[in-house]
Protein backbone atom coordinates (compact mmCIF):
# COMPACT_ATOMS: atom_id res chain seq x y z
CA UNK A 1 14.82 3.18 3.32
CA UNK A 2 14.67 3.07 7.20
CA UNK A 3 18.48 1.75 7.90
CA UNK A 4 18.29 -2.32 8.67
CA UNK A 5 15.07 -2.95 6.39
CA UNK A 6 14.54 -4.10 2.56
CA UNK A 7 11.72 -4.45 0.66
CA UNK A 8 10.70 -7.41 -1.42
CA UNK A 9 8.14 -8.96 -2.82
CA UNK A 10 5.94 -11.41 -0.46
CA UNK A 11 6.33 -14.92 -0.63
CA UNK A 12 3.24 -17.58 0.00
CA UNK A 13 4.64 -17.84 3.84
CA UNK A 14 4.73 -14.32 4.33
CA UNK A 15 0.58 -14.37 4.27
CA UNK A 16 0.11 -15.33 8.01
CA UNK A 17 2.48 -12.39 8.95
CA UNK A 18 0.85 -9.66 7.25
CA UNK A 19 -2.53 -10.96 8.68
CA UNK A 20 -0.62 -10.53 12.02
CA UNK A 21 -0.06 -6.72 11.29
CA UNK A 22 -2.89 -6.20 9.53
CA UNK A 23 -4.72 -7.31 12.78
CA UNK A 24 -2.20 -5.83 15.36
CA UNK A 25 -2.71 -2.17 13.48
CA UNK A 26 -6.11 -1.61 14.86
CA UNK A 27 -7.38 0.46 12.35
CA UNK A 28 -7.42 -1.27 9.32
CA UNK A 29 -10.22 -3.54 7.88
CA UNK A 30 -9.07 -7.05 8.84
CA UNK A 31 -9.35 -9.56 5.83
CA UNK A 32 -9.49 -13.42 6.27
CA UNK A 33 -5.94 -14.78 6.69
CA UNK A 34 -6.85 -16.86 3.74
CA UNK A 35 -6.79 -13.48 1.85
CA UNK A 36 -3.74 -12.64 2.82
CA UNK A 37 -2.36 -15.92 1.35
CA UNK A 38 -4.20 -15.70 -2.02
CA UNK A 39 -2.43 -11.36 -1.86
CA UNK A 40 0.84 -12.95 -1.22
CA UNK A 41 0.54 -15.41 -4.54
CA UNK A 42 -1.77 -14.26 -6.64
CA UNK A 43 -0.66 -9.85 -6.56
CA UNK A 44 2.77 -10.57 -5.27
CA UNK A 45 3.65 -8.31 -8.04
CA UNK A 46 1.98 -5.39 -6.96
CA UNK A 47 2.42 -5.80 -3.39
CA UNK A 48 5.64 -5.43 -1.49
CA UNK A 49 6.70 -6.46 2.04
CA UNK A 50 8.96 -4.71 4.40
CA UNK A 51 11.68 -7.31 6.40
CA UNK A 52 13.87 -6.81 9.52
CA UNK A 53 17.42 -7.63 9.16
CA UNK A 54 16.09 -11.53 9.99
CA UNK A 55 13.88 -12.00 6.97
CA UNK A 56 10.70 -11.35 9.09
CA UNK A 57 7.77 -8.89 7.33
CA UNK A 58 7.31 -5.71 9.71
CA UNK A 59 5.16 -3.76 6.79
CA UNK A 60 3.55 -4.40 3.86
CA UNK A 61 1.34 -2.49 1.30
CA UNK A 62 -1.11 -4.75 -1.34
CA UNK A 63 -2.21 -3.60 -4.34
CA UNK A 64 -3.47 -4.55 -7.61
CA UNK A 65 -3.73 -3.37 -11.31
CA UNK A 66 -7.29 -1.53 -11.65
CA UNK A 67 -9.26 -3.96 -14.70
CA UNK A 68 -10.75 -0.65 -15.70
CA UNK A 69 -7.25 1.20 -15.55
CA UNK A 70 -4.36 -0.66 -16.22
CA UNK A 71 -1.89 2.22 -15.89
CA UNK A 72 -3.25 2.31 -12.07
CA UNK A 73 -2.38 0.89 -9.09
CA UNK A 74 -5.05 0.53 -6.53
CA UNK A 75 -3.16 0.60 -3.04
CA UNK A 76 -5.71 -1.68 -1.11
CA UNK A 77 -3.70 -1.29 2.54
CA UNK A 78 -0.68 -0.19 4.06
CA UNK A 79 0.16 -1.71 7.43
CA UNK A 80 3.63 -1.20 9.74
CA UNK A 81 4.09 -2.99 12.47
CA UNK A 82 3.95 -1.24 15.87
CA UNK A 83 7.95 -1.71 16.63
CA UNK A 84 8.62 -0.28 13.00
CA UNK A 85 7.38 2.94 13.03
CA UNK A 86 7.84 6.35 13.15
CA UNK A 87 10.69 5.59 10.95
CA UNK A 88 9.04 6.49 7.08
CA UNK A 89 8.58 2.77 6.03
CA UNK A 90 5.18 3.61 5.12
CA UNK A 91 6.65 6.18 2.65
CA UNK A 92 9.96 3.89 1.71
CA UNK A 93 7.63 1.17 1.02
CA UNK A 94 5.47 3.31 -1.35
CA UNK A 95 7.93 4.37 -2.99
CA UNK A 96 9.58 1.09 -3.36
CA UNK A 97 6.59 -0.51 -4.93
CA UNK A 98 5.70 1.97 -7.34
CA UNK A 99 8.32 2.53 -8.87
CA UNK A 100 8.69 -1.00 -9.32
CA UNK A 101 5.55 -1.60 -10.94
CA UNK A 102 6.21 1.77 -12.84
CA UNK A 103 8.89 -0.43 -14.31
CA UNK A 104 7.48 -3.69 -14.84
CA UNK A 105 3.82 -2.72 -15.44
CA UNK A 106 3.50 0.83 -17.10
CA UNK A 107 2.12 2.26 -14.05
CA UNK A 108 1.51 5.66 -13.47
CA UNK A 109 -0.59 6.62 -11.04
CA UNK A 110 -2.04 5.06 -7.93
CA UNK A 111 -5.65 4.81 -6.05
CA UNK A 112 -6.35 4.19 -2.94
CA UNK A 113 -9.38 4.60 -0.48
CA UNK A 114 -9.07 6.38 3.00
CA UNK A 115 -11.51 6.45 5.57
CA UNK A 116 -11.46 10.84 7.12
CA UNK A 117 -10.46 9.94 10.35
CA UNK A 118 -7.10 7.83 9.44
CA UNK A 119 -4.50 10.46 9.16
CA UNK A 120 -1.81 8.64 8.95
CA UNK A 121 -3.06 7.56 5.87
CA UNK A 122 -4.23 10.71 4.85
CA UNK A 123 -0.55 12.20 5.23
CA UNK A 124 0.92 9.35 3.45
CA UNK A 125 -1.02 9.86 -0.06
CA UNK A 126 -0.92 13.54 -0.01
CA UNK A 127 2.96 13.65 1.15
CA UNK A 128 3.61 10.59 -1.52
CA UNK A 129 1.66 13.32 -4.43
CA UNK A 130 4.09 16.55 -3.06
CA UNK A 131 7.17 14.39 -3.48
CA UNK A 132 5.89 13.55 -7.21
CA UNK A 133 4.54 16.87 -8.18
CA UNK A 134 1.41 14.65 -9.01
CA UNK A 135 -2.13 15.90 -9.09
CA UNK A 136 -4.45 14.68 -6.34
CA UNK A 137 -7.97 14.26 -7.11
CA UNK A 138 -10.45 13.35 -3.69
CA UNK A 139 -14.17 12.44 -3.65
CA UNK A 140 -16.18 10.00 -1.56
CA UNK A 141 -16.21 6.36 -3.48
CA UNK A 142 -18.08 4.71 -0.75
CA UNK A 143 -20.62 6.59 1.53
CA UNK A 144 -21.07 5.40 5.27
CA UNK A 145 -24.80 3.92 4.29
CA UNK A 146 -23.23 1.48 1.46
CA UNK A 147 -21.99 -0.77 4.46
CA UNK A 148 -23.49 -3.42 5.74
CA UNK A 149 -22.20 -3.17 9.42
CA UNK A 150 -23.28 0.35 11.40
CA UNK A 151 -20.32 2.93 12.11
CA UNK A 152 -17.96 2.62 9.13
CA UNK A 153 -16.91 5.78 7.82
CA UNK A 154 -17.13 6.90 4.23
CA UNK A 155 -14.09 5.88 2.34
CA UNK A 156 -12.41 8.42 0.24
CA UNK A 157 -11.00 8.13 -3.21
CA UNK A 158 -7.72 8.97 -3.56
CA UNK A 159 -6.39 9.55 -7.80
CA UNK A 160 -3.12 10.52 -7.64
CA UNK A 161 -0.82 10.70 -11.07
CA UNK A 162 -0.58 11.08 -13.51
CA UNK A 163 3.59 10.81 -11.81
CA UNK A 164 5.75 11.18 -14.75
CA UNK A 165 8.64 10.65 -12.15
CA UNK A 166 8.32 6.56 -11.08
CA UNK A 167 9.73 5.36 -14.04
CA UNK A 168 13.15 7.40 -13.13
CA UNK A 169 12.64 5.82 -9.75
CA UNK A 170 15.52 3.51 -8.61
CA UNK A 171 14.34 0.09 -8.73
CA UNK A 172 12.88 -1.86 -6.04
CA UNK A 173 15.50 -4.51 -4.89
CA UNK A 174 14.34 -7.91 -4.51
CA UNK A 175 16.23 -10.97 -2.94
């Protein structure tokens, strides 16, 4: 963990902060700030939130427990703010948060979506399966033409897991 940082779980009041980042980033898909509310009560659990030494979120990743999959984490997005990186939270936070629902859910592998042209995202699934020894599986879930606006690119599934290693993980510290 990036020296000066924890992670935690997000509180109700963290939502207009990670709607902040989540706009600042410039390449994610910007939700409604009422999502980000609803994420920060409702999957709270399978979300975590990185703060600064004064309680303040500078990353967060959401996820949620796949219906179809309970054993899988679907990593919806991963977001550091612009003063925070460069430093691995991306990969701390990761981390973090599975192995914490590893522990308190049963989870053991993740999913996540990844449009081709985001490599930082692309580097953080594929270096997050290499630490774990965990089988990556890739294939196009949603094609360009499924969108309703023009210019989105396709999004690709990411399967990673099964990773027999997050329940030896240390556990995610929460204050």
């Amino acid at each position: 963990m990036p020296e000066g940082l924890t992670l935690d779980a997000p509180q109700l009041e963290d939502g207009a902060a990670l709607w902040r980042i989540a706009r600042d980033s410039r390449t994610l898909d910007l939700n409604s700030s009422y999502s980000y509310l609803l994420w920060c009560r409702d999957f709270a659990a399978t979300s975590v939130v990185a703060r600064d030494e004064g309680g303040e979120p500078v990353g967060f990743i959401t996820g949620y427990v796949r219906p179809a999959r309970p054993r899988t984490l679907v990593v919806w997005q991963v977001a550091v703010d612009e003063a925070a990186r460069g430093r691995g939270l991306a990969a701390a936070m990761l981390d973090g948060l599975t192995a914490r629902t590893a522990r308190e859910l049963g989870i053991d592998g993740i999913e996540t979506t990844v449009t081709p042209d985001n490599a930082p995202s692309n580097r953080l699934f594929t270096s997050f399966a290499e630490r774990h020894g965990a089988a990556t599986e890739k294939e196009v879930l949603f094609d360009a033409g499924v969108f309703p606006e023009s210019g989105h690119e396709p999004e690709v599934l990411y399967r990673i897991g099964p990773v027999a290693s997050l329940k030896d993980r240390a556990p995610l510290t929460v204050h």
